[in-house]
Protein backbone atom coordinates (compact mmCIF):
# COMPACT_ATOMS: atom_id res chain seq x y z
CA UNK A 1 140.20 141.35 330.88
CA UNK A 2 143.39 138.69 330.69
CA UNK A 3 143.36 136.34 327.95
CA UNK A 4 144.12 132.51 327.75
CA UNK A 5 146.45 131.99 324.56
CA UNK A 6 146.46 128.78 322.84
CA UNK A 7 149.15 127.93 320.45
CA UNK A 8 148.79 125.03 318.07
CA UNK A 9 150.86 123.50 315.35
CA UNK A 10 148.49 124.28 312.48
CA UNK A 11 145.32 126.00 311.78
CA UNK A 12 143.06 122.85 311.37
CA UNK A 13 144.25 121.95 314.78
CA UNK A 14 143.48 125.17 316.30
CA UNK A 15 139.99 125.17 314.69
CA UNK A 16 139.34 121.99 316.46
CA UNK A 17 140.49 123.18 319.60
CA UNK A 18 138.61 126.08 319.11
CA UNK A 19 135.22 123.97 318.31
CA UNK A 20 135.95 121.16 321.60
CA UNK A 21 136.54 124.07 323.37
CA UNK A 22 133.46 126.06 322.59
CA UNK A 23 135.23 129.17 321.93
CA UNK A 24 132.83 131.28 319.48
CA UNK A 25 136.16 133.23 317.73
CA UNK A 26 136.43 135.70 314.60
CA UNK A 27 139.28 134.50 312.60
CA UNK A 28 141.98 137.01 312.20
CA UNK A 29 145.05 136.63 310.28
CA UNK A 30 146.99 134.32 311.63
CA UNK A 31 144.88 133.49 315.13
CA UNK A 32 141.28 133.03 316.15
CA UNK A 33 140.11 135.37 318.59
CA UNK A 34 137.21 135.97 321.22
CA UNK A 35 136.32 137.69 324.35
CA UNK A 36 138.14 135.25 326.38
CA UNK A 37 140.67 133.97 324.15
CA UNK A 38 143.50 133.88 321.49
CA UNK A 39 144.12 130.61 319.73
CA UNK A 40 146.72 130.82 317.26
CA UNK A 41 149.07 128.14 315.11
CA UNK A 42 152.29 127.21 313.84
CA UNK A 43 153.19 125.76 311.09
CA UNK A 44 154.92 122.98 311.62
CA UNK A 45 156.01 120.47 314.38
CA UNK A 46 156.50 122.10 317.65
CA UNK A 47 158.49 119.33 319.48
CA UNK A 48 160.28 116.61 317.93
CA UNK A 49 161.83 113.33 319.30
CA UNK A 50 165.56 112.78 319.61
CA UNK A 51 167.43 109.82 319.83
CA UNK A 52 167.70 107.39 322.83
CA UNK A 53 171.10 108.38 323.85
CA UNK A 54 170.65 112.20 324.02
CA UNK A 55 168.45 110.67 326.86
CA UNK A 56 170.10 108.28 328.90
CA UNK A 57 173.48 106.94 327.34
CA UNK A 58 173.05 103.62 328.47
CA UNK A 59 170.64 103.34 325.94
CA UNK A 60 172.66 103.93 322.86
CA UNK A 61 172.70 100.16 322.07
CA UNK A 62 169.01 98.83 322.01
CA UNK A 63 169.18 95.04 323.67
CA UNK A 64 166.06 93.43 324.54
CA UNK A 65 165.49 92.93 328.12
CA UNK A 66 167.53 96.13 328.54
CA UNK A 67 165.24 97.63 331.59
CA UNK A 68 167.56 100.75 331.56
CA UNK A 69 165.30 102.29 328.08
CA UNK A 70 162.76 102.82 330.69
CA UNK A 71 164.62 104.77 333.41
């Protein structure tokens, strides 16, 4: 049977996921698993932000009432 893998960016996040989830998992090293599924973690931040320009370069300059930081 297929598995759904979850992948988190630390174990206490995974463990809640696991719990909202209901997903009644042995812990292994590194990853939780069950019947059904494989949650497993990171450590660290998985995505981070970058700056306004790497966006749009219009928005290199913050001005208020500048409606191009929204588009």
């Amino acid at each position: 049977m297929a598995k759904s893998v979850l992948i988190t960016e630390k174990p206490s996040v995974a463990m809640e996921f696991a719990k909202v989830l209901k997903i009644n998992a042995a812990r292994k090293d590194g990853y939780l698993e069950s019947e059904s599924w494989i949650v497993t973690w990171c450590v660290g931040h998985l995505v981070t932000m970058s700056y306004p320009e790497k966006y749009n370069s219009r928005t290199k300059i913050l001005e208020i009432g500048n409606p191009t930081i929204f588009t």
